[in-house]
Protein backbone atom coordinates (compact mmCIF):
# COMPACT_ATOMS: atom_id res chain seq x y z
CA UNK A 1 26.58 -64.85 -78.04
CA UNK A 2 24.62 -66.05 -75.33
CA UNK A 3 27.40 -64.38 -72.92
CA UNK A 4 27.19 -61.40 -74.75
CA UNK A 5 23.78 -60.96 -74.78
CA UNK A 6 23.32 -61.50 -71.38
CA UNK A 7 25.89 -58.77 -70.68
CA UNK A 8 24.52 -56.44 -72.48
CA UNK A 9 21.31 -56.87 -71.19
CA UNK A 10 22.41 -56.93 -67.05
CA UNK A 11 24.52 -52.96 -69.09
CA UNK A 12 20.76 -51.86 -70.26
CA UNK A 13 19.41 -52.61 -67.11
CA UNK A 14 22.49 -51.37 -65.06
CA UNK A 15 21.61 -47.79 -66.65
CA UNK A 16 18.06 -47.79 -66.41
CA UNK A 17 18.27 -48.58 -63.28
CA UNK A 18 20.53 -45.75 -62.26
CA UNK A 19 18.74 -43.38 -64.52
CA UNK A 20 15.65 -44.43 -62.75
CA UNK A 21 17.21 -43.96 -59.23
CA UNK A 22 19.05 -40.35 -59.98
CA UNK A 23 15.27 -39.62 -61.23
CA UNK A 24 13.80 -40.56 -57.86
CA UNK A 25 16.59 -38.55 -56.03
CA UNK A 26 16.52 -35.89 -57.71
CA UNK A 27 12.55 -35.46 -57.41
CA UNK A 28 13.36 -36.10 -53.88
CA UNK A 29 15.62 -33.83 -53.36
CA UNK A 30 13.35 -31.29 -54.92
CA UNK A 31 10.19 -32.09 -52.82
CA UNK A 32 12.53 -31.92 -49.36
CA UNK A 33 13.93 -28.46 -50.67
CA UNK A 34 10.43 -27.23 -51.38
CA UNK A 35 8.89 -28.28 -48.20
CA UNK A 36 12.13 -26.50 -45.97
CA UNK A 37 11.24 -23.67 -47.85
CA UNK A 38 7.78 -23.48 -47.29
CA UNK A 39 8.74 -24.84 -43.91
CA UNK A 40 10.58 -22.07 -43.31
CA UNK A 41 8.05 -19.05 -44.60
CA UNK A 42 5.25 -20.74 -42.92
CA UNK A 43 7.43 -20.82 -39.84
CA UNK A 44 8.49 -17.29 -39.90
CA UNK A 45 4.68 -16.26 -40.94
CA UNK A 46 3.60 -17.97 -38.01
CA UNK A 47 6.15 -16.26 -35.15
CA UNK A 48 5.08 -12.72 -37.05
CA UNK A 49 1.60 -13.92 -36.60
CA UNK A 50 2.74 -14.32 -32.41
CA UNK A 51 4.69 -11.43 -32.33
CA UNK A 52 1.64 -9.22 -33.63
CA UNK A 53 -1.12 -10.99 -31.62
CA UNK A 54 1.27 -10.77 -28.79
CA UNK A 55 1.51 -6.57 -28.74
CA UNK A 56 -2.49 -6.55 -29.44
CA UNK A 57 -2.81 -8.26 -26.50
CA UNK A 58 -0.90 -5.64 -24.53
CA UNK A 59 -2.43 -2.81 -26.26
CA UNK A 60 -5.96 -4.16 -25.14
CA UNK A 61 -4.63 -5.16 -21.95
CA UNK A 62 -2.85 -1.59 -21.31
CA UNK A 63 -5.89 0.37 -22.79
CA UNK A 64 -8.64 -1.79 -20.28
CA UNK A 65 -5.74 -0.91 -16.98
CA UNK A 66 -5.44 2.88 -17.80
CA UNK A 67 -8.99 3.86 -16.65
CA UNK A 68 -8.05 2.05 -13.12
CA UNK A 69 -4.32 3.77 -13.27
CA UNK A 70 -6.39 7.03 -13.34
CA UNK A 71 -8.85 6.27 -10.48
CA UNK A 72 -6.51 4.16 -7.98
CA UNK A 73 -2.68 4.20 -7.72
CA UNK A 74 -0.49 2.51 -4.81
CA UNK A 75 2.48 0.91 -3.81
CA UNK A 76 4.45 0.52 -6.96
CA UNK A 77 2.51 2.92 -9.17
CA UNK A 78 3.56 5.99 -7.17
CA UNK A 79 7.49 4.23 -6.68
CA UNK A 80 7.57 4.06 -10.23
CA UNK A 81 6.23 7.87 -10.97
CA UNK A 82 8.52 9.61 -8.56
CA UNK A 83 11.46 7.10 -10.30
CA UNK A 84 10.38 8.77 -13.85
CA UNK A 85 10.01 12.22 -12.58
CA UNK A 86 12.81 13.04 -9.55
CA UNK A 87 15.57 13.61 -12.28
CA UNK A 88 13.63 16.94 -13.45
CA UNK A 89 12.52 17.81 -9.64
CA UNK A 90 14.41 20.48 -7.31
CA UNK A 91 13.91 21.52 -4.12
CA UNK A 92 13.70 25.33 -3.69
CA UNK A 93 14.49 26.85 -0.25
CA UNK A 94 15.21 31.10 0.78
CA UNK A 95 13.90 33.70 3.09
CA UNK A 96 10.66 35.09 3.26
CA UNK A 97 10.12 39.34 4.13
CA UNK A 98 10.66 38.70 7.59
CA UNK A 99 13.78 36.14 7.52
CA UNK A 100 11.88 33.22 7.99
CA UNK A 101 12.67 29.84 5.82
CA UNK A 102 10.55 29.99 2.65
CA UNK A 103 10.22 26.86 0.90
CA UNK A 104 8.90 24.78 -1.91
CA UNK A 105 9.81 22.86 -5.46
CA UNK A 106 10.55 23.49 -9.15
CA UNK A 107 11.14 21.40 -11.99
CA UNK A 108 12.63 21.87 -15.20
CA UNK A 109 10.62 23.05 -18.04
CA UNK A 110 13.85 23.82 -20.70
CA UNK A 111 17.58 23.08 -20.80
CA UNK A 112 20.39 23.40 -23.63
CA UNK A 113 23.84 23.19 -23.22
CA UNK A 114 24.54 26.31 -20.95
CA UNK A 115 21.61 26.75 -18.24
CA UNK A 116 18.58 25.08 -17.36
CA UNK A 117 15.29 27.05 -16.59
CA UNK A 118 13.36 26.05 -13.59
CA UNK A 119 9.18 26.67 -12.74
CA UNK A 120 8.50 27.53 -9.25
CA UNK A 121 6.02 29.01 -7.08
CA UNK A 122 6.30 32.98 -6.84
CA UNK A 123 4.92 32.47 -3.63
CA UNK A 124 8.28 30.41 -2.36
CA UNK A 125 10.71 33.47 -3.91
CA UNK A 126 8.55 36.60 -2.84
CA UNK A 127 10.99 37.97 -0.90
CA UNK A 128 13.81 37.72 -3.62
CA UNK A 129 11.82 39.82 -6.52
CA UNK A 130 12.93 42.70 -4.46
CA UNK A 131 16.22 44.25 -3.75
CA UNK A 132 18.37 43.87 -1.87
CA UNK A 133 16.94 39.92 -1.19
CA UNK A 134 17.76 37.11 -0.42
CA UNK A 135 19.44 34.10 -1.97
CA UNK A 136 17.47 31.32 -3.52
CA UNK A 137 19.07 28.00 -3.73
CA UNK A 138 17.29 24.53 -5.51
CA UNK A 139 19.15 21.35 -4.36
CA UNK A 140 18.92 17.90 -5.90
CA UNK A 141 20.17 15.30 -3.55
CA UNK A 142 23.29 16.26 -2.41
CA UNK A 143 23.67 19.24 -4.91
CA UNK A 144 22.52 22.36 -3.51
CA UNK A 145 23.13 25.24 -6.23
CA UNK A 146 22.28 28.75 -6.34
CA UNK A 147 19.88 30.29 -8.81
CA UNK A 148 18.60 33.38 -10.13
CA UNK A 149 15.27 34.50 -10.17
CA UNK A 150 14.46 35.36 -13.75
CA UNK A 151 10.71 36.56 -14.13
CA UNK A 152 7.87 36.13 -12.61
CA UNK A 153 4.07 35.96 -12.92
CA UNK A 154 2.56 36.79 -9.21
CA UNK A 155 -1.40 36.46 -10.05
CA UNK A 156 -0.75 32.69 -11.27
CA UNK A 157 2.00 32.04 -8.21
CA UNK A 158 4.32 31.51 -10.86
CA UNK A 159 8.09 32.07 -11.11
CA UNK A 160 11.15 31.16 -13.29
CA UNK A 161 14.55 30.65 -12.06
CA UNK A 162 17.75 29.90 -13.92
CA UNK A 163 20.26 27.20 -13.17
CA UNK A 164 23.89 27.46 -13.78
CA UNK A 165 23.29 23.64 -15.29
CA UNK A 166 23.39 22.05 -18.26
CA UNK A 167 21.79 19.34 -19.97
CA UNK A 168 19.03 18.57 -17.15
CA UNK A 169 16.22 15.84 -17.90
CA UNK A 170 13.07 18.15 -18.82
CA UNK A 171 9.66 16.89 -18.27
CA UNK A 172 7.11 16.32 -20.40
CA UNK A 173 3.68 18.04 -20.83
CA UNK A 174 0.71 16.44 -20.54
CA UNK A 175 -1.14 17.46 -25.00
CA UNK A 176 -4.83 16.78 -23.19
CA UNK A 177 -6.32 18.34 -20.19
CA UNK A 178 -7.78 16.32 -17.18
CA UNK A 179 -11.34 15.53 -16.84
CA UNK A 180 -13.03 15.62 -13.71
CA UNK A 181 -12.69 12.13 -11.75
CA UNK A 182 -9.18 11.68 -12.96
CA UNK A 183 -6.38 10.85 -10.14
CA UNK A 184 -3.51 13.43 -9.90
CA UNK A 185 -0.60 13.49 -8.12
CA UNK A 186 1.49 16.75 -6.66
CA UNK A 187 5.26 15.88 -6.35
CA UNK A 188 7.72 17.92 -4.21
CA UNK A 189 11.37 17.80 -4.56
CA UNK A 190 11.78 17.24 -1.29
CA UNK A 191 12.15 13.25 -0.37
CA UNK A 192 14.31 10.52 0.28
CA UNK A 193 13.56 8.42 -3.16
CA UNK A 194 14.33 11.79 -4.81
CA UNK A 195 11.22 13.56 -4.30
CA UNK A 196 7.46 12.78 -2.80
CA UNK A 197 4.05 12.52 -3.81
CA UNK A 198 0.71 12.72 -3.22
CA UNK A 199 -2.98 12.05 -4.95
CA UNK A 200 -6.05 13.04 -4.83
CA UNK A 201 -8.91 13.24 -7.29
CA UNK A 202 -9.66 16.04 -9.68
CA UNK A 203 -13.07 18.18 -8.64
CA UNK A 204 -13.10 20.51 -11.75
CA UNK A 205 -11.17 21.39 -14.37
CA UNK A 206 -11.54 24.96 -15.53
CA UNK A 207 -9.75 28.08 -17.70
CA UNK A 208 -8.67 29.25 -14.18
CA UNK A 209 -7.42 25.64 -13.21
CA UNK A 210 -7.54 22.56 -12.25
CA UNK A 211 -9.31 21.82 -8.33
CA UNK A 212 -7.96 18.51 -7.13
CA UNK A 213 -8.23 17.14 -3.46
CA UNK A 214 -4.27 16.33 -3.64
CA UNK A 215 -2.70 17.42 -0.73
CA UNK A 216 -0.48 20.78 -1.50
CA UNK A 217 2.38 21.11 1.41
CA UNK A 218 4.98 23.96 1.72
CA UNK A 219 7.61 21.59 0.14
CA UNK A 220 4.97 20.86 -2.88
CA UNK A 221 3.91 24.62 -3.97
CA UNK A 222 5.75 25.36 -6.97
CA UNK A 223 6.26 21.23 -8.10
CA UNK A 224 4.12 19.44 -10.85
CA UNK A 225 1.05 17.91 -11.24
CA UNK A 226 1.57 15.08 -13.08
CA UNK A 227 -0.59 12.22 -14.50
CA UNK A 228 -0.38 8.98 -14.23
CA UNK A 229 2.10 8.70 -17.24
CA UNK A 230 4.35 11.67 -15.28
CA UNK A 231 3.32 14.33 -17.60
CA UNK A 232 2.70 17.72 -16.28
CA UNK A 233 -0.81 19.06 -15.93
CA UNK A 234 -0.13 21.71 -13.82
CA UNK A 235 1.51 23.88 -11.17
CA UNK A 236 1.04 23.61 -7.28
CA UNK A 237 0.21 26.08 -5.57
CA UNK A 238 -0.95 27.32 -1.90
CA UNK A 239 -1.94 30.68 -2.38
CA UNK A 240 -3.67 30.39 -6.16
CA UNK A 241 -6.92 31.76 -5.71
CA UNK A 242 -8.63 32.75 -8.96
CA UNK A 243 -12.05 32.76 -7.73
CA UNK A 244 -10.86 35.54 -4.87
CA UNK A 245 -10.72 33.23 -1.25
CA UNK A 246 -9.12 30.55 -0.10
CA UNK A 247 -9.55 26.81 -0.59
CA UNK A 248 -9.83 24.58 2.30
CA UNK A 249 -8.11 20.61 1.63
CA UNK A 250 -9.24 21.58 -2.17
CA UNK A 251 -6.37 23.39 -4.32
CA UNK A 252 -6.50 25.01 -7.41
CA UNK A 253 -3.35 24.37 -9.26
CA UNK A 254 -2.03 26.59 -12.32
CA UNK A 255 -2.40 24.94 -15.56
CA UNK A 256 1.09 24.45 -17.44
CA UNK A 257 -0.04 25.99 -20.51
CA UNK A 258 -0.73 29.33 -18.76
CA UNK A 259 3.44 29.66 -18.08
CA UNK A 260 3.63 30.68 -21.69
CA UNK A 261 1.47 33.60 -20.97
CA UNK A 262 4.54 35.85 -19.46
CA UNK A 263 6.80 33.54 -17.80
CA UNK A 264 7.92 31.13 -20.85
CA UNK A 265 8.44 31.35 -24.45
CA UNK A 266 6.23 28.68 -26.46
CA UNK A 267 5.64 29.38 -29.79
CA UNK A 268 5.61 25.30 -30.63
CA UNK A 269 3.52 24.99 -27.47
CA UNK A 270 6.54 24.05 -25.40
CA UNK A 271 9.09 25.77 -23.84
CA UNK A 272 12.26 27.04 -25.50
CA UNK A 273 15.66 26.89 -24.00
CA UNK A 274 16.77 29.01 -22.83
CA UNK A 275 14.97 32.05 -24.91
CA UNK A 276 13.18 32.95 -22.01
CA UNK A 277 11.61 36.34 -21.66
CA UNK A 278 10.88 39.05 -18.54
C-alpha cells in the first residue's frame, strides 16, 4: 500500500508539475509574442517618425537655400540649369534684309504628336515675314531642321515657328512673377553642354517687362529667362523697347504671359498644342 501510495503520489505530482510548467510556457510564450509585436509597431512607428523628421529637415533646409539660389548661382547651379533646360532649347539661324546671318534661340512652348511650336525673337526672322524670304532653320546638336514661321507679334519681338517634330520636352512656366533683386538667367541654344547661360539681377519688374542686368547676346534674343528652378519668366530680347529708346547693359525682356496675347493660344494659361492662331 505503501508502494502504491507512493506511486500515486510521485503521478499527482508528475501532473502538477507539468500542468504547472505548460502554464509557465504558455504565459511565456504569450508575453514574448506580445512584446515582438509591440516590438515591431514601436519599431516601425519609430523609422516613420525618421522618415518624416528626415523630409522636414530638407524642407527647412531647401526653403532657408532658395533665397541664396536666387541671389548667387555658380559652378554647378548653372551646369545643372542648362542640364534641365537644353532639351526644350533650339538654336535659330537665317538671313537678315540684306543677306547677312541673322541669329538667335527658341524654345518650345507646345508639342503633341505631329509638330512642335517654337517662341523666338521676331527680331531673328524679320526678313522671313516677307515674301519671297529666306529660310529659317533651328538646330539642336547635330539636328539642324527647317521651320516655318507661323505668326508673329513685332511690338513684343516675338515670333512663333513650327517644327516638323514631335513629342519635344516643353518647358515650364514660371505661376509667380519675379521681384526685383531676384537672379535670372538668359539661356541661348547655342553651346557646347547644349545651350549657354548667363545671370544677372532683376532691376524692375513691370506690365511692360522685366529689366534685368543679364547679358542678352545675338545667340540669346529669342531664348528664355528662366529662374532658378528653370521655369520661364520671360523672353530675350535685343531690340524690346517699351519705354521708346534703347537700353544700355540693362534689357527688358518680354514677359511669357504676354505670348498669349496674339502669338499663342492659352485659355488654361498655358499654351495649347498645336491650336495655335495667326
Amino acid at each position: 500500500m505503501l508502494l502504491l501510495m507512493a506511486s500515486l503520489g510521485a503521478a499527482f505530482s508528475g501532473t502538477v508539475l507539468y500542468a504547472y510548467y505548460e502554464y509557465r510556457l504558455n504565459t511565456t510564450q504569450q508575453r514574448v509574442t506580445s512584446f515582438i509585436n509591440r516590438f515591431d509597431k514601436q519599431f516601425k512607428g519609430a523609422l516613420n517618425a525618421i522618415a518624416t523628421e528626415r523630409e522636414d529637415a530638407k524642407g527647412q533646409i531647401c526653403r532657408q537655400l532658395e533665397p541664396l539660389q536666387k541671389v548667387a548661382a555658380e559652378g554647378t547651379t548653372l551646369e545643372n540649369l542648362i542640364k534641365k533646360v537644353s532639351p526644350s532649347l533650339w538654336f535659330v539661324h537665317t538671313l537678315d534684309e540684306a543677306g547677312q546671318p541673322s541669329v538667335g534661340s527658341a524654345f518650345v512652348v507646345a508639342s503633341d504628336s505631329n509638330q512642335t511650336l517654337l517662341l523666338t525673337s521676331f527680331t531673328t526672322v524679320r526678313a522671313a515675314s516677307h515674301q519671297p524670304g529666306p529660310q529659317v532653320f533651328a538646330r539642336h546638336g547635330d539636328d539642324d531642321e527647317k521651320v516655318q514661321l507661323w505668326t508673329w507679334q513685332d511690338d513684343h519681338d516675338l515670333a512663333l515657328l513650327i517644327l516638323s517634330k514631335p513629342n519635344q520636352a516643353r518647358m515650364d512656366w514660371a505661376g509667380d512673377s519675379p521681384k526685383t533683386g531676384d537672379r535670372v538667367f538668359a539661356v541661348s541654344g547655342l553651346g557646347a553642354g547644349g545651350g549657354s547661360i548667363t545671370q544677372g539681377l532683376v532691376a524692375d519688374v513691370s506690365a511692360a517687362g522685366v529689366l534685368s542686368d543679364a547679358q542678352v547676346g545675338q545667340e540669346f534674343q529669342g531664348g528664355p529667362v528662366i529662374n532658378s528652378k528653370g521655369e520661364v519668366l520671360a523672353v530675350a530680347s535685343r531690340s524690346y523697347a517699351p519705354l521708346g529708346f534703347a537700353s544700355d547693359g540693362v534689357y527688358f525682356s518680354v514677359p511669357i504671359h504676354s505670348a498669349c496675347d496674339r502669338v499663342l493660344r492659352c485659355p488654361s494659361g498655358t499654351p495649347n498644342a498645336p491650336g495655335q492662331r495667326g
